[in-house]
Protein backbone atom coordinates (compact mmCIF):
# COMPACT_ATOMS: atom_id res chain seq x y z
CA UNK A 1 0.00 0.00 0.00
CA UNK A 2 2.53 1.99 1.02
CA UNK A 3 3.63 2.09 -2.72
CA UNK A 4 0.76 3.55 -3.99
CA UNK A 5 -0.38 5.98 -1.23
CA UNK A 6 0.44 9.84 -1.13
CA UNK A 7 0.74 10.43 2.61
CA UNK A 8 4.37 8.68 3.32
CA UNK A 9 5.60 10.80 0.75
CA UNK A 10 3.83 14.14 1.80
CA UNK A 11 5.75 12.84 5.55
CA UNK A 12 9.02 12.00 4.01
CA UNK A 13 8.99 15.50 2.07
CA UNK A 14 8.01 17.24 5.43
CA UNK A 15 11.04 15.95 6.89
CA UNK A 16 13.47 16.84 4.07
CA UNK A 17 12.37 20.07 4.07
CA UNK A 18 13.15 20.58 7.62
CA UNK A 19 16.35 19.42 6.94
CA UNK A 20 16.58 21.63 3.81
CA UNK A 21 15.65 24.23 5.12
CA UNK A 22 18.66 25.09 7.48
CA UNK A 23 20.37 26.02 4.21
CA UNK A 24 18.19 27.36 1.39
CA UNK A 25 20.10 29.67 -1.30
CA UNK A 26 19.72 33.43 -1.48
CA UNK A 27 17.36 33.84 -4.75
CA UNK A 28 14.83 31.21 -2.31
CA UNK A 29 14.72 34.16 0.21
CA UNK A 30 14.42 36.90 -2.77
CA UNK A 31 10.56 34.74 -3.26
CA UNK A 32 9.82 34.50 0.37
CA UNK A 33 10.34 38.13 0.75
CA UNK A 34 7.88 39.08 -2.45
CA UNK A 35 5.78 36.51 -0.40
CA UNK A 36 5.81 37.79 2.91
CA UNK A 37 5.49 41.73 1.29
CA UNK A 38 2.60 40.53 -0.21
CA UNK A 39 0.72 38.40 1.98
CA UNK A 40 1.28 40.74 5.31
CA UNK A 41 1.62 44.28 3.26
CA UNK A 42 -0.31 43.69 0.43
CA UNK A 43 2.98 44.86 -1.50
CA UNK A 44 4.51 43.42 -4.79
CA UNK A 45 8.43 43.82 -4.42
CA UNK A 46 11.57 42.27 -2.72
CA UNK A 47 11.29 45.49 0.27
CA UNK A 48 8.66 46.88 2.21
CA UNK A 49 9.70 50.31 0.82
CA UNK A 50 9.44 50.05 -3.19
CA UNK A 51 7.69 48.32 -5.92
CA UNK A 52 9.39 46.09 -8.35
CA UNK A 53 8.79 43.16 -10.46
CA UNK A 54 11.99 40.33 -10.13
CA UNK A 55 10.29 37.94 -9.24
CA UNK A 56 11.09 35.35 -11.69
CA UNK A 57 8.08 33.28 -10.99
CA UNK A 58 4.94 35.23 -9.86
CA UNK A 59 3.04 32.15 -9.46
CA UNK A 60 5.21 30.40 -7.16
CA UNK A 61 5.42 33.76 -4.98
CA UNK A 62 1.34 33.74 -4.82
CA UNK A 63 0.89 30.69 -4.15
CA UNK A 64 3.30 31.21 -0.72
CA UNK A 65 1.75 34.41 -0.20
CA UNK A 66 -1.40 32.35 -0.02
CA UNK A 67 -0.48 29.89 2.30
CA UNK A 68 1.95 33.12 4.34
CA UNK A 69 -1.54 34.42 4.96
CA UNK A 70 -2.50 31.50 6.95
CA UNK A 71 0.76 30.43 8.49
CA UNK A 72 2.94 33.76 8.41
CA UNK A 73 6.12 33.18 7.39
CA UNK A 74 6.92 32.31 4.37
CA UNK A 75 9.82 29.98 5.08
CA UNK A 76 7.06 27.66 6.42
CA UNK A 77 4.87 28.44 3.62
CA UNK A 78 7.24 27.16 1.64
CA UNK A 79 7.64 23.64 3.33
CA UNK A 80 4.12 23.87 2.34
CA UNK A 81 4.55 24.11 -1.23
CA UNK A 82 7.56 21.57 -1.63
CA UNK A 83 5.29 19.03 -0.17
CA UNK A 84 2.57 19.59 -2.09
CA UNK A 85 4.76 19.74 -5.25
CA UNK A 86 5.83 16.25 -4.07
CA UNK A 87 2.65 15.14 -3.82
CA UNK A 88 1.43 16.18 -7.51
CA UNK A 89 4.78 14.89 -8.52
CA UNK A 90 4.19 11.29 -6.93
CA UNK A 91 0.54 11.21 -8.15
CA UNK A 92 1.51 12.19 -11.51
CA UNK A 93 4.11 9.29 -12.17
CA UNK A 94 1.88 6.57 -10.48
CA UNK A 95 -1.06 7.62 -13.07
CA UNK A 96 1.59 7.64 -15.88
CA UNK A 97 3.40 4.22 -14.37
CA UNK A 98 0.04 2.55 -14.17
CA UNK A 99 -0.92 3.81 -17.78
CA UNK A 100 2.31 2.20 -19.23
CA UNK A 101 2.44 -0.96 -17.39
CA UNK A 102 5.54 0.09 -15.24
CA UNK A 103 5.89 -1.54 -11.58
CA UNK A 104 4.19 0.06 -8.09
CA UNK A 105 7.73 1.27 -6.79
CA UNK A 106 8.65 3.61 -10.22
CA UNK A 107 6.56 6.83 -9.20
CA UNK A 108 8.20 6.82 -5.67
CA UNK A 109 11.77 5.99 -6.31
CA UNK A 110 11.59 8.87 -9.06
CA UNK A 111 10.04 11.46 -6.38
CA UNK A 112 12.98 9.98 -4.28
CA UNK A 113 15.64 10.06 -6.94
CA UNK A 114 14.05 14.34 -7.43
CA UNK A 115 14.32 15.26 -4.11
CA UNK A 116 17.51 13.89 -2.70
CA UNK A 117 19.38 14.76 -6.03
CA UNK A 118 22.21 17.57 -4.54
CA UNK A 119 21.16 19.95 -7.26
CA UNK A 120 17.73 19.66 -7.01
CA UNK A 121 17.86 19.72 -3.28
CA UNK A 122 19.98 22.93 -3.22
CA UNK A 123 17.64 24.73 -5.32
CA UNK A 124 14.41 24.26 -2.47
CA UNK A 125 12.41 27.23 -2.53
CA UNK A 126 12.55 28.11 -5.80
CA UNK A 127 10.28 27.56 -8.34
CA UNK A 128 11.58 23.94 -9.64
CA UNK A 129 9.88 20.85 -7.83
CA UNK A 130 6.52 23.07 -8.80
CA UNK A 131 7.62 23.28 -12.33
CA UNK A 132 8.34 19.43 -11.92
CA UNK A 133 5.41 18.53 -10.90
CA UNK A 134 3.30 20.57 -13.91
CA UNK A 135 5.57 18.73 -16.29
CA UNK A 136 4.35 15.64 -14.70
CA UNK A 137 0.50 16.36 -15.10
CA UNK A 138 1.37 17.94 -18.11
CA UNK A 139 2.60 14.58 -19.65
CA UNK A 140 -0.50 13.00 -17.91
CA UNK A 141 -2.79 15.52 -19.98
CA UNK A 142 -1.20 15.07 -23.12
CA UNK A 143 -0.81 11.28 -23.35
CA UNK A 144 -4.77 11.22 -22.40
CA UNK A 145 -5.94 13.85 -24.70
CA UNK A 146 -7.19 16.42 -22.60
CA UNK A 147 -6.26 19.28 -24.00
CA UNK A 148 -8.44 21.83 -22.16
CA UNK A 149 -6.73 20.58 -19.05
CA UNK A 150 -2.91 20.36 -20.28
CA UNK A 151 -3.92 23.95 -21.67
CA UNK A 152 -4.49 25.00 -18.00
CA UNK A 153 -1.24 23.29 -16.76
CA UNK A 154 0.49 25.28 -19.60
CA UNK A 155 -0.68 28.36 -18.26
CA UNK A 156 0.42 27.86 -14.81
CA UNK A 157 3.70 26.32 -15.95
CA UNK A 158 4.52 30.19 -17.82
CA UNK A 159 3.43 31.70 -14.96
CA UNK A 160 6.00 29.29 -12.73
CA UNK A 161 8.37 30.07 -15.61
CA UNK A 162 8.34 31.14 -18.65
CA UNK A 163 11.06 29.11 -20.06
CA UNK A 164 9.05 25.69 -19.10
CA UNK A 165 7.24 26.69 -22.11
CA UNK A 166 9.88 25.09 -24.09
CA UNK A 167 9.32 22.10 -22.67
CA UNK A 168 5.51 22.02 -22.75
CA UNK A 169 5.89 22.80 -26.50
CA UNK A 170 8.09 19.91 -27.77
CA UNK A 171 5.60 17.67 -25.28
CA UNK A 172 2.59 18.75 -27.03
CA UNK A 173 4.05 18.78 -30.58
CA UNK A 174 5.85 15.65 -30.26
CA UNK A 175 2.43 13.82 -29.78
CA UNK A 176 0.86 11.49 -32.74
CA UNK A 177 -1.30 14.06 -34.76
CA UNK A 178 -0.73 16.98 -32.19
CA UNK A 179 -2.96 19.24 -33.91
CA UNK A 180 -5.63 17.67 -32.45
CA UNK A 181 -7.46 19.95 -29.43
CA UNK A 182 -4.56 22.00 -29.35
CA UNK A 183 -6.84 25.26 -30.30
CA UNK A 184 -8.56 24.25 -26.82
CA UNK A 185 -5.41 23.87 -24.97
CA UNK A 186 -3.87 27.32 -26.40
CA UNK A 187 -7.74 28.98 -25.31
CA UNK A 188 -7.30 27.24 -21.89
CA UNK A 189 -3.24 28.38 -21.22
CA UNK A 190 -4.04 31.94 -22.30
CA UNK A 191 -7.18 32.41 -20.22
CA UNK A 192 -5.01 31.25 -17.12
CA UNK A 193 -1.78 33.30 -18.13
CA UNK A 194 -2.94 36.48 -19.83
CA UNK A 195 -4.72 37.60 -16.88
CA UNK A 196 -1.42 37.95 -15.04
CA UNK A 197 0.97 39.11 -17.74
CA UNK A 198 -1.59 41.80 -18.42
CA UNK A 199 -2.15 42.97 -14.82
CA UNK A 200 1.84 42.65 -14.53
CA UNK A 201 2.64 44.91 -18.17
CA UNK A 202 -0.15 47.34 -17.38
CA UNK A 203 0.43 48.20 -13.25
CA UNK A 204 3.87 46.62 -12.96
CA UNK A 205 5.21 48.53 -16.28
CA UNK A 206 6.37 45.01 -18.07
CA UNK A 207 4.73 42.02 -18.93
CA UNK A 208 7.20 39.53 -17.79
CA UNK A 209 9.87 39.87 -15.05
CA UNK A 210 12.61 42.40 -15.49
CA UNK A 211 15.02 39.17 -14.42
CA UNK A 212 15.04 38.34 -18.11
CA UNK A 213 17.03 41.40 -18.66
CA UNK A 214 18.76 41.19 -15.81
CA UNK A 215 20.43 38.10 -16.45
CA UNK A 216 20.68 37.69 -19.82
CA UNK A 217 23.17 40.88 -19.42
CA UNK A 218 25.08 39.06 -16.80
CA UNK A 219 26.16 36.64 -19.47
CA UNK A 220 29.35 34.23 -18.29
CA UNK A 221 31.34 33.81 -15.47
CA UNK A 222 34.31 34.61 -17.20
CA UNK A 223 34.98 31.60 -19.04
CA UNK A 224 32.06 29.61 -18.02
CA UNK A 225 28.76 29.61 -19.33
CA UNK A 226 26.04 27.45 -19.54
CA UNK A 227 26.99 24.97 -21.74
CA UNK A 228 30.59 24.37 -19.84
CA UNK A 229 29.03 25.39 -16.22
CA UNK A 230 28.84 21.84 -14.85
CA UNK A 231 32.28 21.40 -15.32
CA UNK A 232 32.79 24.53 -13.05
CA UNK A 233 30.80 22.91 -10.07
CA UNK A 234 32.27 19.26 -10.67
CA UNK A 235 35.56 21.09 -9.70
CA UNK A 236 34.54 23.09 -7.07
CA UNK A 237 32.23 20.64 -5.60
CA UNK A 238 33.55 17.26 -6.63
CA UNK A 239 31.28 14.09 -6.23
CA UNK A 240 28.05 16.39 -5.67
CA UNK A 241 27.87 18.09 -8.59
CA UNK A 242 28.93 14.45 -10.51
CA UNK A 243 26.16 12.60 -8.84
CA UNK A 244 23.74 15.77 -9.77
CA UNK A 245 24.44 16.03 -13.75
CA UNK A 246 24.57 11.95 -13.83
CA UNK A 247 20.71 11.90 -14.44
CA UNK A 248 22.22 13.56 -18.12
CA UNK A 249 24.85 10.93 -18.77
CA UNK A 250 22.54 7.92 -17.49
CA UNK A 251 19.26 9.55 -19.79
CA UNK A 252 21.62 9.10 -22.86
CA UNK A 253 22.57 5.50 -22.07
CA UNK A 254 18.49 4.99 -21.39
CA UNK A 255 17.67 6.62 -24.74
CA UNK A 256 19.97 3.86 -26.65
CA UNK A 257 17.87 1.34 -24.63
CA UNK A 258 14.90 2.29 -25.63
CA UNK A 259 15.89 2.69 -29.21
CA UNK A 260 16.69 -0.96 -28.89
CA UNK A 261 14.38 -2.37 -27.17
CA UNK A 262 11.60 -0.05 -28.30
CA UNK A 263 9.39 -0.17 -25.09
CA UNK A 264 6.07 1.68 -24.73
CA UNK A 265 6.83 4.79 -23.24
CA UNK A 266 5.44 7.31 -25.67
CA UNK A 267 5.35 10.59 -22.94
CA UNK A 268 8.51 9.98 -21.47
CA UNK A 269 10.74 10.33 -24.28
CA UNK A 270 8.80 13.01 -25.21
CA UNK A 271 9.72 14.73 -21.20
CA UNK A 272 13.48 13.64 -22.43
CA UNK A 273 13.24 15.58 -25.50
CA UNK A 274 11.76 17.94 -23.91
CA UNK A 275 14.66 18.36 -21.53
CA UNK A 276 17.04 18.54 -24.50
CA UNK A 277 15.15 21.82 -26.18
CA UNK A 278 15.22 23.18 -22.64
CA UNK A 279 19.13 22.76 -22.66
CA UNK A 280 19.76 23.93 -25.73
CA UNK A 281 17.53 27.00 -25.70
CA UNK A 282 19.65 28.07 -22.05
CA UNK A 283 23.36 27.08 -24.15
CA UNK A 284 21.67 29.45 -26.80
CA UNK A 285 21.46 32.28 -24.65
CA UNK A 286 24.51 32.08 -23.23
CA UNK A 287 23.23 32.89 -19.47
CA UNK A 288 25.38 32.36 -16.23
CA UNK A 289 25.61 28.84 -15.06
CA UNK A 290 23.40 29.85 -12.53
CA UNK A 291 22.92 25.85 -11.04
CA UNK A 292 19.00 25.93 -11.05
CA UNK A 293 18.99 26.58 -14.36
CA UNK A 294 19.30 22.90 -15.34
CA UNK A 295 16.77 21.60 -12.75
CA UNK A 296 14.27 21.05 -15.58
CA UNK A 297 17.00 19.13 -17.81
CA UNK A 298 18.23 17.07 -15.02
CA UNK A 299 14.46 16.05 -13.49
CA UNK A 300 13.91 15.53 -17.63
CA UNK A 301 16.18 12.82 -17.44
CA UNK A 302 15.78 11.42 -14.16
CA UNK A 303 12.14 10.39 -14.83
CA UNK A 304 13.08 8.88 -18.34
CA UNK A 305 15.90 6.95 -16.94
CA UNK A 306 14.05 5.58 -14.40
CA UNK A 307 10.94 4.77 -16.70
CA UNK A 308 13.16 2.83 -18.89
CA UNK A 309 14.79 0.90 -15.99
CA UNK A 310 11.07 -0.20 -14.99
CA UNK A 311 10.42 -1.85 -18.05
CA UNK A 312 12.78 -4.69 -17.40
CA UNK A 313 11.10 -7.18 -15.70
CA UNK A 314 13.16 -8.36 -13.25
CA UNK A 315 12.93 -6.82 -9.48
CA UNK A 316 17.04 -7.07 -9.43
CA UNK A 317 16.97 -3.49 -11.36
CA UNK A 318 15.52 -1.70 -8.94
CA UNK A 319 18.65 -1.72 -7.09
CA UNK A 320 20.57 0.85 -9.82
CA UNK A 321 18.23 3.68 -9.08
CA UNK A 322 17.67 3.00 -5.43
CA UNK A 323 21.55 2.50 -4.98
CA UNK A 324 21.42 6.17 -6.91
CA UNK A 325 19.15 7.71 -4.01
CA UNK A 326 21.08 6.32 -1.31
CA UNK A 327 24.73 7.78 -3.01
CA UNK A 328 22.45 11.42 -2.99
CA UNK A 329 21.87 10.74 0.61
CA UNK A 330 25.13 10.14 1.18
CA UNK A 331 26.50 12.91 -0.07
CA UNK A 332 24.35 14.96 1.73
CA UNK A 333 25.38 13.71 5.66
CA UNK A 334 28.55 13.14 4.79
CA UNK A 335 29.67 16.60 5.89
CA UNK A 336 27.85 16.05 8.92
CA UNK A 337 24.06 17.19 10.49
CA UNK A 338 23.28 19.71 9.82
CA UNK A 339 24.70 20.85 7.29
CA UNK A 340 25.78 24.45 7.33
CA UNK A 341 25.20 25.35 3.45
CA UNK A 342 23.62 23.60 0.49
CA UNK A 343 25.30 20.95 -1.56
CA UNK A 344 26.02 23.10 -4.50
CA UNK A 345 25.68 26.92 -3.85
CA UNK A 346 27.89 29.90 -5.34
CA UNK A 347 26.37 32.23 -2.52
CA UNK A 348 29.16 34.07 -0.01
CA UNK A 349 27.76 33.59 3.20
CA UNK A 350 25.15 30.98 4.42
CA UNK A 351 21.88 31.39 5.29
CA UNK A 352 22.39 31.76 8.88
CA UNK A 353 25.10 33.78 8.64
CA UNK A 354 22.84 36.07 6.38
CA UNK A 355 20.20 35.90 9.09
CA UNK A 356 21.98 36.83 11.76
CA UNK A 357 23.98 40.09 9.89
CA UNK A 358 20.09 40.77 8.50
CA UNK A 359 18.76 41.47 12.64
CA UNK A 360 21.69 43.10 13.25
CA UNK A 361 21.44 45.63 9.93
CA UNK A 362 18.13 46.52 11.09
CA UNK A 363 19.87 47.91 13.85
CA UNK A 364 22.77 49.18 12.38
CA UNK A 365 20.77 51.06 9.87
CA UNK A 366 18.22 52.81 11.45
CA UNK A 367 15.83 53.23 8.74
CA UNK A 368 18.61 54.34 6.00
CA UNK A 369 18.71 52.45 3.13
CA UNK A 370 21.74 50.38 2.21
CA UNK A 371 23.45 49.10 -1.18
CA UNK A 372 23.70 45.52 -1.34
CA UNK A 373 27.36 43.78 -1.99
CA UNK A 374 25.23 41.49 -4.48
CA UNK A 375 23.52 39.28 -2.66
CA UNK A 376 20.13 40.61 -1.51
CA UNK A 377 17.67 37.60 -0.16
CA UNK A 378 18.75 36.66 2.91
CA UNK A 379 19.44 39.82 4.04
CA UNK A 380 16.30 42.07 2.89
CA UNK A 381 13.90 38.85 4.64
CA UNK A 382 15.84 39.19 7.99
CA UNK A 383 15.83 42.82 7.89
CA UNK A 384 13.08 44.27 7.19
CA UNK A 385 15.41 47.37 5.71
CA UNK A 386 15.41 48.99 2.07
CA UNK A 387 18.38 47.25 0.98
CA UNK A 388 19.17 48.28 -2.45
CA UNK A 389 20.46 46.81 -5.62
CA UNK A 390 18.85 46.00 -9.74
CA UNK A 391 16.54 43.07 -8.13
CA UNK A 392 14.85 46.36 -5.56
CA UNK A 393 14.94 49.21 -6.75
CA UNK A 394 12.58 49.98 -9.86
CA UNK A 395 14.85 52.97 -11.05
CA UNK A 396 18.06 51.02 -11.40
CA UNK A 397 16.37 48.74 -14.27
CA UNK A 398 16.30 52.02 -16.81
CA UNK A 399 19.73 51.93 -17.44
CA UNK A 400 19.96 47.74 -17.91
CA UNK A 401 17.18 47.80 -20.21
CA UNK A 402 18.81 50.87 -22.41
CA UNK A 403 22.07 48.60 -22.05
CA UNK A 404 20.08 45.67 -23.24
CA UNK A 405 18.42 47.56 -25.98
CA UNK A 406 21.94 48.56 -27.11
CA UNK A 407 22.99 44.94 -27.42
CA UNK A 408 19.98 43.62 -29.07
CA UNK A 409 19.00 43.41 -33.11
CA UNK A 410 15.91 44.71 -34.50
CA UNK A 411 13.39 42.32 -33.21
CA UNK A 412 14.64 41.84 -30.26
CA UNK A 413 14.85 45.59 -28.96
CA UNK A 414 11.22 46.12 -30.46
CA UNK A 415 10.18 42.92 -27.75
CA UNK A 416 11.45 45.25 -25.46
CA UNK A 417 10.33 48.53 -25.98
CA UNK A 418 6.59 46.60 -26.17
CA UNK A 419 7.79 44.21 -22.78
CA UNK A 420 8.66 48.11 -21.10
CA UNK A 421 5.88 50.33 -22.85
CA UNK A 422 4.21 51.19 -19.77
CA UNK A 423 7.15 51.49 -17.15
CA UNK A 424 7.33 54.56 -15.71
CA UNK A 425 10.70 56.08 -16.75
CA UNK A 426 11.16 58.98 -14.88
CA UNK A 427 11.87 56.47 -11.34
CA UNK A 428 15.53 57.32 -10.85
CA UNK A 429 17.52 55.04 -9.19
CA UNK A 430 17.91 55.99 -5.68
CA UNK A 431 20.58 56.95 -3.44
CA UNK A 432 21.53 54.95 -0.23
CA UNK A 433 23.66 56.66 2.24
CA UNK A 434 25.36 53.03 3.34
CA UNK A 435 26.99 50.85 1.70
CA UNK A 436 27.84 46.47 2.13
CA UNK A 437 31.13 45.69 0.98
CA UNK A 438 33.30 42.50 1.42
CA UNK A 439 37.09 41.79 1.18
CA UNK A 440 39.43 40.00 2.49
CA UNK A 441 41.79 42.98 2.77
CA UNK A 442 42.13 45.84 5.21
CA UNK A 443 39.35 47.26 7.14
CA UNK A 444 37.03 50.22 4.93
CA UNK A 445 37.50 53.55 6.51
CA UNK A 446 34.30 54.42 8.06
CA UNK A 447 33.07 50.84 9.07
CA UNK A 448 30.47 51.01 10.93
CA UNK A 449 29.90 46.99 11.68
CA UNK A 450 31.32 44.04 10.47
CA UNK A 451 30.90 40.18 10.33
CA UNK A 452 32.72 37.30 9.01
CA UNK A 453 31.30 35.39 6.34
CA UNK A 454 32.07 32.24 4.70
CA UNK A 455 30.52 29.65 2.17
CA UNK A 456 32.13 26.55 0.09
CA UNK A 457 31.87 29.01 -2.69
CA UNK A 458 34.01 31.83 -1.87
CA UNK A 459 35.64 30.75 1.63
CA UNK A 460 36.35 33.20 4.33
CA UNK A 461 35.77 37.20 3.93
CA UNK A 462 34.49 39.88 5.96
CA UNK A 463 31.30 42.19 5.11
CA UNK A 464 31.29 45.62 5.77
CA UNK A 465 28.78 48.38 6.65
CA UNK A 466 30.53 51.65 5.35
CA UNK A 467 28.89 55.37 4.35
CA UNK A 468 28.41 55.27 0.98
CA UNK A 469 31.13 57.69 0.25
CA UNK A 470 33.86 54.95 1.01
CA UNK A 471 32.36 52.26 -0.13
């Protein structure tokens, strides 16, 4: 029974998440503050003291606002929402498993093999076991034909993300004579999506979130990109980030199977395609290897691999993906419990270190606004401050998008100028009389506090509150 149930799931995901918790990345906070600005101060940006729209995924920060209102905080809230994505996530395989003839324990060794994978796992409070689970029921949708339904999960999967679209394209088209219903679907996505994207270009002052310009102008870390970044975190981070892009290396071994064998697994390979376009289109342009940006790739393959593993018969192969959960879990504890900072993070402190600097900023700046050293989450949850950087204040995105515009061809800059037509540009970008600055040199004339900091990322610095005249 056990097999088939949700509820030891939904309790196995409750308890990750505590765990998980402890050390959730910076951009996780950047959601539960639109969350918590929301839900308590009916506000839509990252601080209590100015609007902006960053928020990469506006459904996944109303759906915690939502549940903030209840509970309020939106670190809980988000527990919430991991289970529940979980939950859809489990039911969705089992209906798909049971469909295609696959054995009871596929759908929760998958969930499993999701959760515990050190990529996946560092990337909690984000917007990714959500988008994982609307993939799922997507695929369920799809293979049974019901397009006004997959047309609502494709609306809430571009208002999770608008890049999932990729995916739930090359899942719809890849379907035996796709055409079919897929008016009713594209009626059904728009009349969930538009509603938002229009309230968002109209009040916000742009239809989608200004992150798209953001980071597409970040570009590379130097010499890594996309396309080369796991080769950055396998040697920073060793056997985590191996065992998290093996799902990749394991899918393409699984695809040669298939082609072989030629089981019946008609919406999983088209999820693995799907995860291929999603690669490709991030490779194509050329973002930072920001590691949550191949979430959807790696859970792509995961669920493929392990679909074509269930289609042997015999119970011995169970073992491969099971022994590939417990090797996650191991990597996990191995450090000890618990665990001071994610598996694979490129933030500069922690999350309690952030926590603790954020109560004592309040303090320290006593209702003046600061200038973030880059890293804005933690800090602007924990205290409650106008902290100040491109993701919080509305005025500093004028001069990316002109930079953006300057970069971009014809087409392109006219998507832009129609994405920006009603933002307000006369917002300047404002002024902050501090200043947060780290080094790992002498002491900033002017400090006015400072705290040691550390991550596996960057090692050991100090951050500094300084006027903004020495910073």
């Amino acid at each position: 029974m056990g097999w088939r149930t949700w509820w030891p799931v939904a309790v196995l995901a409750a308890l990750a998440y505590l765990l998980f918790s402890r050390h959730l990345i910076d951009d996780s906070y950047i959601t539960f503050s639109y969350a918590e600005n929301l839900a308590l101060h009916g506000h839509w940006g990252l601080v209590e003291q100015g609007t902006s729209n960053t928020a990469t995924s506006p459904l996944n920060v109303l759906a915690l606002a939502a549940v903030t209102f209840v509970v309020r905080d939106a670190v809980v809230a988000g527990g919430v929402l991991f289970v529940l994505a979980q939950v859809l996530t489990f039911t969705a395989l089992r209906e798909l498993g049971g469909r295609y003839e696959l054995p009871a324990w596929f759908a929760p060794v998958t969930v499993a093999l999701l959760a515990l994978n050190p990529l996946l796992l560092s990337s909690v409070g984000l917007e990714i076991a959500l988008g994982v689970a609307g993939v799922s029921w997507l695929l369920v949708f799809a293979d049974a034909r019901r397009p006004w339904a997959a047309g609502v999960v494709v609306g809430l999967l571009a208002l999770l993300r608008l890049d999932l679209l990729v995916m739930a394209a090359v899942i719809l088209v890849l379907r035996k004579r796709f055409w079919d219903g897929l008016w009713r679907s594209a009626v059904a996505a728009l009349a969930v999506a538009l509603p938002w994207f229009g309230f968002s270009w109209l009040v916000l002052g742009s239809a989608v979130p200004d992150t798209l310009v953001i980071k597409t102008l970040q570009r590379t870390w130097g010499e890594w990109g996309f396309t080369n970044g796991p080769l950055l975190y396998v040697e920073h981070y060793g056997a985590p980030a191996v065992l998290s892009w093996l799902p990749l290396a394991t899918a393409v071994v699984a695809g040669l199977v298939w082609l072989v064998r030629r089981p019946r697994l008609t919406p999983f390979v088209g999820l693995i395609a799907a995860g291929l376009a999603h690669f490709l289109a991030y490779s194509w342009l050329d973002v930072p290897p920001y590691h949550w940006y191949y979430g959807p790739s790696i859970a792509a393959a995961t669920v493929f691999t392990v679909a074509v593993v269930a289609t042997f018969q015999f119970r011995v192969v169970v073992a491969a993906p099971v022994a590939l959960a417990v090797a996650f879990g191991w990597v996990y504890v191995a450090p000890g419990l618990p665990r001071d900072a994610a598996p694979i993070t490129s933030n500069h402190a922690t999350s309690e270190q952030y926590l603790a600097i954020g109560r004592d900023l309040n303090r320290v700046a006593a209702g003046r606004a600061v200038t973030s050293a880059g890293e804005i989450g933690v800090l602007a949850h924990a205290c409650h401050c106008e902290i100040l950087d491109v993701f919080s204040d509305r005025g500093a995105i004028g001069p990316a998008i002109e930079q953006r515009r300057a970069e971009a061809g014809p087409f392109s800059r006219a998507l832009l100028d129609l994405n920006f037509r009603f933002l307000n540009r006369d917002v300047q970008p404002k002024r902050a009389p501090l200043t947060l600055a780290t080094t790992t040199g002498a002491v900033p004339p002017g400090t006015l506090a400072s705290w040691r900091i550390s991550s596996p990322w960057t090692g050991e610095r100090t951050l500094y509150v300084v006027p903004a005249s020495t910073g």
